[in-house]
N, C-alpha and C. Protein backbone atom coordinates (compact mmCIF):
# COMPACT_ATOMS: atom_id res chain seq x y z
N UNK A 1 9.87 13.46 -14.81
CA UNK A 1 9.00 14.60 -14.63
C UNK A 1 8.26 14.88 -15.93
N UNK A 2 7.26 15.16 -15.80
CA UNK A 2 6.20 15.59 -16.86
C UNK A 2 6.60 16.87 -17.83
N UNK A 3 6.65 17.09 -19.14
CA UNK A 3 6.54 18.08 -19.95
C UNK A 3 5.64 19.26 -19.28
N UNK A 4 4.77 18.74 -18.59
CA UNK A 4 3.69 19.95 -18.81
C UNK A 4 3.86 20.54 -17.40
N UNK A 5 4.70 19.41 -16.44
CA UNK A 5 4.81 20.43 -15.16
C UNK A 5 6.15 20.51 -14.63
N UNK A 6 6.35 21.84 -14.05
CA UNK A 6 7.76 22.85 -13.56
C UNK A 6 7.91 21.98 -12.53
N UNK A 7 9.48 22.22 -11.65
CA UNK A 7 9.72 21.67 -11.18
C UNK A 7 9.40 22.54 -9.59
N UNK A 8 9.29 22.36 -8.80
CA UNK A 8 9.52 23.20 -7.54
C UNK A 8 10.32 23.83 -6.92
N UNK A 9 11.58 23.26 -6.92
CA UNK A 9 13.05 24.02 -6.31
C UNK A 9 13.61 22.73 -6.33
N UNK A 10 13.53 21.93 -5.39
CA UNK A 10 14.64 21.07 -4.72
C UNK A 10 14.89 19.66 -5.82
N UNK A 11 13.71 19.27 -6.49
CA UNK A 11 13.52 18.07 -7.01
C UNK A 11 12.97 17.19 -6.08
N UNK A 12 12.76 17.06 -5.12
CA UNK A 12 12.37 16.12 -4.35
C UNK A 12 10.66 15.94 -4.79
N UNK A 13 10.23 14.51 -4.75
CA UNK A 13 8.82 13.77 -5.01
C UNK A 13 8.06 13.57 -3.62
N UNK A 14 8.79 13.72 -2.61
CA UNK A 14 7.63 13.33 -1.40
C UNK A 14 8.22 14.96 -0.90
N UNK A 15 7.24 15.33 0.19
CA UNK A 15 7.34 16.49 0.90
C UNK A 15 7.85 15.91 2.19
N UNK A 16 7.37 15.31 2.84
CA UNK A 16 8.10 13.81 3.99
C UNK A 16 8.28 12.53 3.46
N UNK A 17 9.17 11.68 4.30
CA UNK A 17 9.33 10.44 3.78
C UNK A 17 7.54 9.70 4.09
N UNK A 18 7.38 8.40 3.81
CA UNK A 18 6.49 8.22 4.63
C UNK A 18 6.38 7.05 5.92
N UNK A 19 5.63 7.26 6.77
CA UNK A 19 5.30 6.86 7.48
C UNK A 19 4.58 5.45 7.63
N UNK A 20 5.06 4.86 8.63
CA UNK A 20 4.36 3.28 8.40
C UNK A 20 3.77 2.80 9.72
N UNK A 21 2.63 2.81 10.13
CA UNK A 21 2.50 2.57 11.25
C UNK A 21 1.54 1.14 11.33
N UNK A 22 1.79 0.10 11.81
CA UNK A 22 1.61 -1.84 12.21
C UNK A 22 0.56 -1.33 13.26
N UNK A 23 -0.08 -2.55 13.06
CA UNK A 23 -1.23 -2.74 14.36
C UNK A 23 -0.57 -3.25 15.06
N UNK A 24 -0.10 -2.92 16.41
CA UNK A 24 0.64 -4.27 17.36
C UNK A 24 -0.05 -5.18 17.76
N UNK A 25 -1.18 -5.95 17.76
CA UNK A 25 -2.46 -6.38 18.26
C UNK A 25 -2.20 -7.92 17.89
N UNK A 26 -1.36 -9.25 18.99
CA UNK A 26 -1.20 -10.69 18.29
C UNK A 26 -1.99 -11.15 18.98
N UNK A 27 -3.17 -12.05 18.31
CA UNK A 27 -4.06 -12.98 18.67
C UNK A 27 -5.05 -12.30 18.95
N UNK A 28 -6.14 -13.04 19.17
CA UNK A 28 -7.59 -12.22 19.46
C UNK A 28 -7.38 -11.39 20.67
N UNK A 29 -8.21 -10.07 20.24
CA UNK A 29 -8.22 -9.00 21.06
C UNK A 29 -9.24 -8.52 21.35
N UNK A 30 -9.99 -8.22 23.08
CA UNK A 30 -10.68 -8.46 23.71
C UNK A 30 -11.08 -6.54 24.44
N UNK A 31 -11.53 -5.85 23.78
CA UNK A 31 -12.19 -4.95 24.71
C UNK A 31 -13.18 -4.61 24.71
N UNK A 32 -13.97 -4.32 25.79
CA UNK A 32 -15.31 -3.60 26.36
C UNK A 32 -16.21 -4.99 25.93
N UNK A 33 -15.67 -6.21 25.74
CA UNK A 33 -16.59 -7.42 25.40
C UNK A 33 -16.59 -7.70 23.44
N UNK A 34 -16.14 -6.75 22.88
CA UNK A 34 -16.04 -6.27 21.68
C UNK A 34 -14.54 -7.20 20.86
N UNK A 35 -14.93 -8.48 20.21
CA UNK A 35 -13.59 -8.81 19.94
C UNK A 35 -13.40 -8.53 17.85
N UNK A 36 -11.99 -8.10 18.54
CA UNK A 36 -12.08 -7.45 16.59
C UNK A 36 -11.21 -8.84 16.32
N UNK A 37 -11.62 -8.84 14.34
CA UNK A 37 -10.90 -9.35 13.94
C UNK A 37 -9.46 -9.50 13.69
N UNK A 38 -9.29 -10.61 12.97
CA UNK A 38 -7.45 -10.67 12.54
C UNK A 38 -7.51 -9.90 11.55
N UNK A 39 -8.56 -9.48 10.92
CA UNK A 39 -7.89 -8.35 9.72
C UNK A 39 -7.79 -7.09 10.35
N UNK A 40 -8.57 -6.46 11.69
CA UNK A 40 -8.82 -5.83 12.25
C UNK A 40 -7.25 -5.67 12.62
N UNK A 41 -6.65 -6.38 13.44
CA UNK A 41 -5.75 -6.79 14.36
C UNK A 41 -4.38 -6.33 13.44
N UNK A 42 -4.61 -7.20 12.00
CA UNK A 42 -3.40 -6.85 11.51
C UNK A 42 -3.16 -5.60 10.23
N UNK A 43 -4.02 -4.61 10.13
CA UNK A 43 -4.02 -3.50 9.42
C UNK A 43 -3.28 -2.89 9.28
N UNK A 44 -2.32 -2.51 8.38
CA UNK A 44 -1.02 -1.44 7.99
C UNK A 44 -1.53 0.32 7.97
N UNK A 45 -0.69 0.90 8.51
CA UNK A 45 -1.22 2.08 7.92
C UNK A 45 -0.44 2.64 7.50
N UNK A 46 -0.10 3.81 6.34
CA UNK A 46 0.98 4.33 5.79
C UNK A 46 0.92 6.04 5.56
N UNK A 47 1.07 6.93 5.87
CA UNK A 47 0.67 8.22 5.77
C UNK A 47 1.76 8.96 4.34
N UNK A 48 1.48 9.26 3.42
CA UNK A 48 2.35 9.70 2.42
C UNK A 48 1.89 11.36 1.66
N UNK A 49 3.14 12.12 1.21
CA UNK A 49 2.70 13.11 1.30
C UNK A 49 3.93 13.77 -0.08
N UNK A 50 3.07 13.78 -0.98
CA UNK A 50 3.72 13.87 -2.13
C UNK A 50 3.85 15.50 -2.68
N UNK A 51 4.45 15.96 -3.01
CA UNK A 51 5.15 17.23 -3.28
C UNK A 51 5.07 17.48 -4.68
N UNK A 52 5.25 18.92 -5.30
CA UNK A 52 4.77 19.06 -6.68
C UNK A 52 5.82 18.67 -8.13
N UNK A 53 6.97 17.97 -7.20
CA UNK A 53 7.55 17.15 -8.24
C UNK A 53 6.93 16.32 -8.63
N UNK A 54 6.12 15.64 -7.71
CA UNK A 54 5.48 14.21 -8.57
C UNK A 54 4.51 14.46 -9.40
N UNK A 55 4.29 15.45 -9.84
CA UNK A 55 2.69 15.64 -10.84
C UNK A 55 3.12 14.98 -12.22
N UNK A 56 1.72 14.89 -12.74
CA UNK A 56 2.26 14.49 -14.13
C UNK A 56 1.67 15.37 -14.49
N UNK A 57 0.34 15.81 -14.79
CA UNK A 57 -0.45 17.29 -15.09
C UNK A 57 -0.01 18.39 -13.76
N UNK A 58 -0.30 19.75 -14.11
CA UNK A 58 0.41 20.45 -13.18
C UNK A 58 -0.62 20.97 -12.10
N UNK A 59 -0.44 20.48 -10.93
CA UNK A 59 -1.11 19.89 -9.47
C UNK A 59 -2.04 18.97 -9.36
N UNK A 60 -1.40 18.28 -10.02
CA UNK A 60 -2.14 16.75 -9.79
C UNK A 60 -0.92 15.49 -9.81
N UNK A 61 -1.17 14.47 -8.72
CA UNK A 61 -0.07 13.87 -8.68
C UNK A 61 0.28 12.92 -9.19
N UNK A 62 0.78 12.27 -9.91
CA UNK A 62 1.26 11.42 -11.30
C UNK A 62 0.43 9.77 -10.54
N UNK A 63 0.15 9.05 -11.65
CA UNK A 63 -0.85 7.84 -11.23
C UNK A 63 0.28 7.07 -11.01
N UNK A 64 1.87 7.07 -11.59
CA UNK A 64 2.97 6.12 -11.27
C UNK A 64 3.12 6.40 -9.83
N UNK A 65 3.21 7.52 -9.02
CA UNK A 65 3.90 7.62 -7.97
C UNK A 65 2.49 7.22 -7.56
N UNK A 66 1.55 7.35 -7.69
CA UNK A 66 0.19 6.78 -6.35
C UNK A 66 0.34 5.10 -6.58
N UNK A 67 0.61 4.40 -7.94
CA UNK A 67 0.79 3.00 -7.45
C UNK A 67 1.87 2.68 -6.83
N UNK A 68 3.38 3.24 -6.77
CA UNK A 68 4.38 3.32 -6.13
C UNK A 68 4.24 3.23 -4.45
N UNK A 69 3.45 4.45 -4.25
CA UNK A 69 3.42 4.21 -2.75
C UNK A 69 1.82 3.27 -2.34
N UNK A 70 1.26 2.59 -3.20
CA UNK A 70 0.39 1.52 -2.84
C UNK A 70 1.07 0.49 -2.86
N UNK A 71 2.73 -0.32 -3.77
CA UNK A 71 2.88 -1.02 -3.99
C UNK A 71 3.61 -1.16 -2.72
N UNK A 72 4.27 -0.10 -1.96
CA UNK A 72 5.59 0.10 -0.97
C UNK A 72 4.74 -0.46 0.23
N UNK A 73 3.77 0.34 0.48
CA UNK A 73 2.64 -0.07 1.76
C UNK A 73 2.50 -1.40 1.51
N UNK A 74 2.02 -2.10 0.49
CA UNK A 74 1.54 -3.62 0.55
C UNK A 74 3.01 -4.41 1.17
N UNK A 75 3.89 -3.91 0.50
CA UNK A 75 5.24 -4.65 0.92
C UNK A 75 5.40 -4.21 2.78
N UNK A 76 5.09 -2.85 2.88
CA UNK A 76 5.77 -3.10 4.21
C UNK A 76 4.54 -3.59 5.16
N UNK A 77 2.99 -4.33 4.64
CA UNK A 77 1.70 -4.70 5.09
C UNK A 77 2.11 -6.23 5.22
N UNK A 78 3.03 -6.72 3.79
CA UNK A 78 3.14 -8.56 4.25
C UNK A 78 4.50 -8.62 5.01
N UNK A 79 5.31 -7.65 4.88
CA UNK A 79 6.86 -7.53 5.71
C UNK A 79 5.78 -8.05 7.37
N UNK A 80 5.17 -6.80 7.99
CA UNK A 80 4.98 -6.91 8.70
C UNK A 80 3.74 -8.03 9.24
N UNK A 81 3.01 -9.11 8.34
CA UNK A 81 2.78 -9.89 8.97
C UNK A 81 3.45 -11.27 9.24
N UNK A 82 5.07 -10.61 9.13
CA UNK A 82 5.84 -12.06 9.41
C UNK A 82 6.28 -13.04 8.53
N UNK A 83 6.33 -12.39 7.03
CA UNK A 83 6.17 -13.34 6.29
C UNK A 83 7.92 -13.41 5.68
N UNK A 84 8.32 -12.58 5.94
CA UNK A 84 9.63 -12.09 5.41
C UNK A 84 9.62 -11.05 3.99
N UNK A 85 10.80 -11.31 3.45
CA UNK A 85 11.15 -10.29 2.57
C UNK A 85 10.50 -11.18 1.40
N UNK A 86 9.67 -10.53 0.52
CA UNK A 86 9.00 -10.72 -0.28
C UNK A 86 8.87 -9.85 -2.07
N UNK A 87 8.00 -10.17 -2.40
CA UNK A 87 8.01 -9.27 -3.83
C UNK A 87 6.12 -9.59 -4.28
N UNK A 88 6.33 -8.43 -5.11
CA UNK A 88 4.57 -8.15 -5.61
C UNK A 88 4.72 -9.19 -6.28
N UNK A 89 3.71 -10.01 -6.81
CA UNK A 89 2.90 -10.73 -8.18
C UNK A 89 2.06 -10.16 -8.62
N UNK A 90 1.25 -9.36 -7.65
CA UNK A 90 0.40 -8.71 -8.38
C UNK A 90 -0.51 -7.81 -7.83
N UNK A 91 -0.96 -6.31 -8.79
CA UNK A 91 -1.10 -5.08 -8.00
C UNK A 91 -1.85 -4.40 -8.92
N UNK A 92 -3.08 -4.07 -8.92
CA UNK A 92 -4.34 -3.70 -9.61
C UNK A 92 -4.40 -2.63 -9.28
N UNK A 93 -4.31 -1.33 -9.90
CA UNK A 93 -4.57 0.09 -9.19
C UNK A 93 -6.27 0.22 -9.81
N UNK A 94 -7.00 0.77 -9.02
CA UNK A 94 -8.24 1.45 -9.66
C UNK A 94 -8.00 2.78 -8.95
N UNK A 95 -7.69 3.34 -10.36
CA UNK A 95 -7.63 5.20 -9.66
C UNK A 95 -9.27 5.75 -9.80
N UNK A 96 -9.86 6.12 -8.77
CA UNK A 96 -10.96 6.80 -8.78
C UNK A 96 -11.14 8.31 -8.84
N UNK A 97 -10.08 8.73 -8.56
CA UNK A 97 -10.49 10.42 -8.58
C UNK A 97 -8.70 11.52 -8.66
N UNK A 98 -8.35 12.39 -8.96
CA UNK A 98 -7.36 12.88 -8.83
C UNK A 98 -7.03 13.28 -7.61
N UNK A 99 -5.32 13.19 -7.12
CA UNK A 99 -5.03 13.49 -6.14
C UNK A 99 -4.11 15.13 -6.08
N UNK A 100 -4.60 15.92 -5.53
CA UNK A 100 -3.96 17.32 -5.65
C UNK A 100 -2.65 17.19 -4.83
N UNK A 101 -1.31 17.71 -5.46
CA UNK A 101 -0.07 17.70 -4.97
C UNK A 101 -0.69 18.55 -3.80
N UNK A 102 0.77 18.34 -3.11
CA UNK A 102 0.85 18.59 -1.32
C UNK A 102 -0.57 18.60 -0.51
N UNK A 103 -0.74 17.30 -0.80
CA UNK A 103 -1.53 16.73 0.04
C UNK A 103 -1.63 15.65 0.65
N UNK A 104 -1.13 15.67 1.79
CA UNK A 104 -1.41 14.30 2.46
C UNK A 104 -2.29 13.60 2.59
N UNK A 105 -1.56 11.74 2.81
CA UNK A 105 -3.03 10.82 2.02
C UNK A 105 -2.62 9.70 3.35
N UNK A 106 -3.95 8.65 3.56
CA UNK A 106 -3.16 7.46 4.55
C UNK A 106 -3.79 6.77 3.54
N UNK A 107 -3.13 5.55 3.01
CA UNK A 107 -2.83 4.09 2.66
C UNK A 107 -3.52 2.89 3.79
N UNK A 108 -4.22 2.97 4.20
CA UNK A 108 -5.06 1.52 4.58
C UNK A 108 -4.99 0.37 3.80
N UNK A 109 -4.09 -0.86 4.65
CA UNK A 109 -3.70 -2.25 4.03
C UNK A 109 -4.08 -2.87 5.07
N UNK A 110 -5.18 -3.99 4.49
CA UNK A 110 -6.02 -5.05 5.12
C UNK A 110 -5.93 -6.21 4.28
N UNK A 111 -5.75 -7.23 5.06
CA UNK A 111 -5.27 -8.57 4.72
C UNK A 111 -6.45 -9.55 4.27
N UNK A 112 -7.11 -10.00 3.39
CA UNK A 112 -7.60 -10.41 2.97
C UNK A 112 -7.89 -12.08 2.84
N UNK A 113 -6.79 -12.39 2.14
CA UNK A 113 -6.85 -14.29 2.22
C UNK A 113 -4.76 -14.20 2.80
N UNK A 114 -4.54 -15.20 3.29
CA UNK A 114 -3.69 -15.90 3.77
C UNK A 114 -3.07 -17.00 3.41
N UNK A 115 -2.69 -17.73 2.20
CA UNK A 115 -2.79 -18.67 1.94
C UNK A 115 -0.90 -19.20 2.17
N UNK A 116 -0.19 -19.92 3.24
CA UNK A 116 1.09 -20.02 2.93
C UNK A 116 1.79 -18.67 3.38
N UNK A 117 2.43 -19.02 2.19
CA UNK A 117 3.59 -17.95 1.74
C UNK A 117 2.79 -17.20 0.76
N UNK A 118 1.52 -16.84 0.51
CA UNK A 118 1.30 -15.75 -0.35
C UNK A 118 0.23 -15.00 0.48
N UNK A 119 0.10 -14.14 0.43
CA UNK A 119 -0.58 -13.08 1.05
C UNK A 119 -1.68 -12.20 -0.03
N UNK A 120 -2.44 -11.61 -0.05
CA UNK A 120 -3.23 -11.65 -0.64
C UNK A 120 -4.03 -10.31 0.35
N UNK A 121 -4.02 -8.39 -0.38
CA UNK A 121 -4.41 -7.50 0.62
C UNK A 121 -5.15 -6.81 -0.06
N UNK A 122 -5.55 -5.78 0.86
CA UNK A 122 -6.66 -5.09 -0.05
C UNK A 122 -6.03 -3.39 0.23
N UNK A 123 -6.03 -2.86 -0.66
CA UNK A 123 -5.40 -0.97 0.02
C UNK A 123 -6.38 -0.13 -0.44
N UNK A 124 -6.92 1.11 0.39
CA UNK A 124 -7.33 1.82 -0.11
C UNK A 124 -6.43 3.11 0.22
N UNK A 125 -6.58 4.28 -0.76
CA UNK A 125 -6.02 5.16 -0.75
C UNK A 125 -6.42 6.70 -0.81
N UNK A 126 -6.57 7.14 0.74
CA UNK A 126 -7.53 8.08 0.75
C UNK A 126 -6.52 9.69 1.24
N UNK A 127 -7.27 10.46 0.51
CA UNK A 127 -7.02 11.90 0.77
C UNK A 127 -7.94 12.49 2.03
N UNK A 128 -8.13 13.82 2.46
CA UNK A 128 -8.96 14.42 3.68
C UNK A 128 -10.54 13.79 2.24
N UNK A 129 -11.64 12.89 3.34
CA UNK A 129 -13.24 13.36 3.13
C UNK A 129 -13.08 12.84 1.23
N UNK A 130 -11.66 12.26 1.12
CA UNK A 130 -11.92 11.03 -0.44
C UNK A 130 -11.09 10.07 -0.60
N UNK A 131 -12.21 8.98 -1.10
CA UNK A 131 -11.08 7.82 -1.13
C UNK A 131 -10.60 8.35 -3.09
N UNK A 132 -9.32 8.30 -3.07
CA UNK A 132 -8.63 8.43 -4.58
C UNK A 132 -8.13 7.00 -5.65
N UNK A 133 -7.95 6.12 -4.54
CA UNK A 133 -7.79 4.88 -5.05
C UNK A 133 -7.56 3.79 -4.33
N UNK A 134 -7.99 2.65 -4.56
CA UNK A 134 -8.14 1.48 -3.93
C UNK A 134 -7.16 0.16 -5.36
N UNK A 135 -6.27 -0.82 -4.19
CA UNK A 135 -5.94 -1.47 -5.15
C UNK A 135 -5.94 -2.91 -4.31
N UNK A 136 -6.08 -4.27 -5.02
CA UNK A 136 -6.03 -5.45 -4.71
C UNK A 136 -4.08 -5.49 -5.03
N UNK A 137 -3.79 -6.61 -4.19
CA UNK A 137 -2.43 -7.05 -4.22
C UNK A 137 -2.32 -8.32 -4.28
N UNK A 138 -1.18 -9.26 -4.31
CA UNK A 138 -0.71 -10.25 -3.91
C UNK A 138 0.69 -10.00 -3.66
N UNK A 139 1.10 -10.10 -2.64
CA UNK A 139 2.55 -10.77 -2.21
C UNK A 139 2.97 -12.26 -2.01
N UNK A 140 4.09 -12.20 -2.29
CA UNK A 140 4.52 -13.81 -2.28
C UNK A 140 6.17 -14.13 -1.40
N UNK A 141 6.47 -14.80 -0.71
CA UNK A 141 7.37 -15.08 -0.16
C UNK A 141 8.71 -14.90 -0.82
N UNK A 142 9.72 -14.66 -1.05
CA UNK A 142 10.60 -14.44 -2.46
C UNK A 142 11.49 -15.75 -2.09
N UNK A 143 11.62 -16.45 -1.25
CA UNK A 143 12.12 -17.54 -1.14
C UNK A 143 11.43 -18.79 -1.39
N UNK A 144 10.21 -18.83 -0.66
CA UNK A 144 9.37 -19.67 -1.05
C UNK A 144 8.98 -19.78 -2.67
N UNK A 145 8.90 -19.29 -3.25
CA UNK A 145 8.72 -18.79 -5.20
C UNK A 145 9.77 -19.30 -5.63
N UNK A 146 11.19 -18.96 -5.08
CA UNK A 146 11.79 -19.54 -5.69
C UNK A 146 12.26 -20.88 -5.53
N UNK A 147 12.19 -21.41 -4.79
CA UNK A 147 12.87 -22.31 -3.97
C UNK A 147 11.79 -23.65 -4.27
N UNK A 148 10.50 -23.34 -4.65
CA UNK A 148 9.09 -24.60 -4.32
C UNK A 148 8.32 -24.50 -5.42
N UNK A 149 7.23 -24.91 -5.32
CA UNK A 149 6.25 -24.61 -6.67
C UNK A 149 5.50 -23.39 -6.56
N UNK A 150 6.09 -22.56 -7.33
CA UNK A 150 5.27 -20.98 -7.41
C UNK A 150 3.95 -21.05 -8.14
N UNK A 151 3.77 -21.79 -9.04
CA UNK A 151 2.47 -21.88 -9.24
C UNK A 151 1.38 -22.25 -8.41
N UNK A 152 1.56 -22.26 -7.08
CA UNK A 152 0.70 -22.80 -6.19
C UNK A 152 -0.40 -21.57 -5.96
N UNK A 153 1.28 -20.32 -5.74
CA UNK A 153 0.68 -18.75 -5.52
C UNK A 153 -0.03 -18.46 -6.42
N UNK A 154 0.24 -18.48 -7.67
CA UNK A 154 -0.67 -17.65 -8.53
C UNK A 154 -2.46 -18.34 -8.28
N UNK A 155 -2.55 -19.23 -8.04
CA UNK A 155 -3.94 -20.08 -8.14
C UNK A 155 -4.49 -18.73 -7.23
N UNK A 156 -4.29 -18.38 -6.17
CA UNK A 156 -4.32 -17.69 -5.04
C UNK A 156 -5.37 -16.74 -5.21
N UNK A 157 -4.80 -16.30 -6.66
CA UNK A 157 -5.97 -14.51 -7.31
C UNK A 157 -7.00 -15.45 -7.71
């Protein structure tokens, strides 16, 4: 917790846990003649809602906990395209604007390149009417990395 900000009562950093909601959508998908893509198809969404423990200035919410829950979404974005249990390589935050405690935000994770066992997404991270931050990822298989030539993944970025 920050010097400069009080705590709230309980200690708790999220106000809810968060939420993770998968596109169920396998293989091309077909309505009104309208076919969306596979990035379309396989989009994560994550709803998170951070509480005034997490500030680092006082009502504003700390830039560790906004890459935290960008890094959690990407994981549960390549979890869920099948890839298994995995780990970051790599996770670029661009913070664009401050996020005001107790405010709920959704996490949009879109899949980008595919390569293997590495995955490769894009997140943006928006509040009501602003996006606050957008970050590039890579995930990588944690078996495949270890087990084969991991340098294959990194070529990937």
């Amino acid at each position: 917790m920050s010097r400069m900000a009080k705590s709230s009562s309980d200690g708790c950093l999220m106000v809810h846990p968060p939420r993770v909601y998968v596109h169920a959508s396998v293989g091309e998908q077909q309505t009104a003649g309208v076919t969306s893509s596979m990035e379309d198809q396989q989009t994560t969404f994550a709803v998170w809602h951070f509480g005034n423990d997490a500030v680092g200035h006082p009502g504003v919410v700390h830039g560790g906990a906004i890459s935290m829950a960008l890094d959690e979404s990407c994981g549960f974005a390549f979890f869920a395209l099948g890839r298994g249990v995995g780990f970051t390589a790599y996770l670029h935050v661009n913070y664009r604007q401050p996020l005001p405690a107790e405010t709920p935000i959704l996490i949009t994770v879109r899949p980008k390149k595919i390569d293997g066992e590495c995955v490769c997404v894009s997140a943006a991270f928006c509040a009501p009417a602003a996006l606050c931050a957008c970050a590039p990822s890579m995930n990588i298989c944690a078996f495949h990395c270890i087990y084969t030539n991991a340098h294959r993944c990194r070529r990937a970025l």
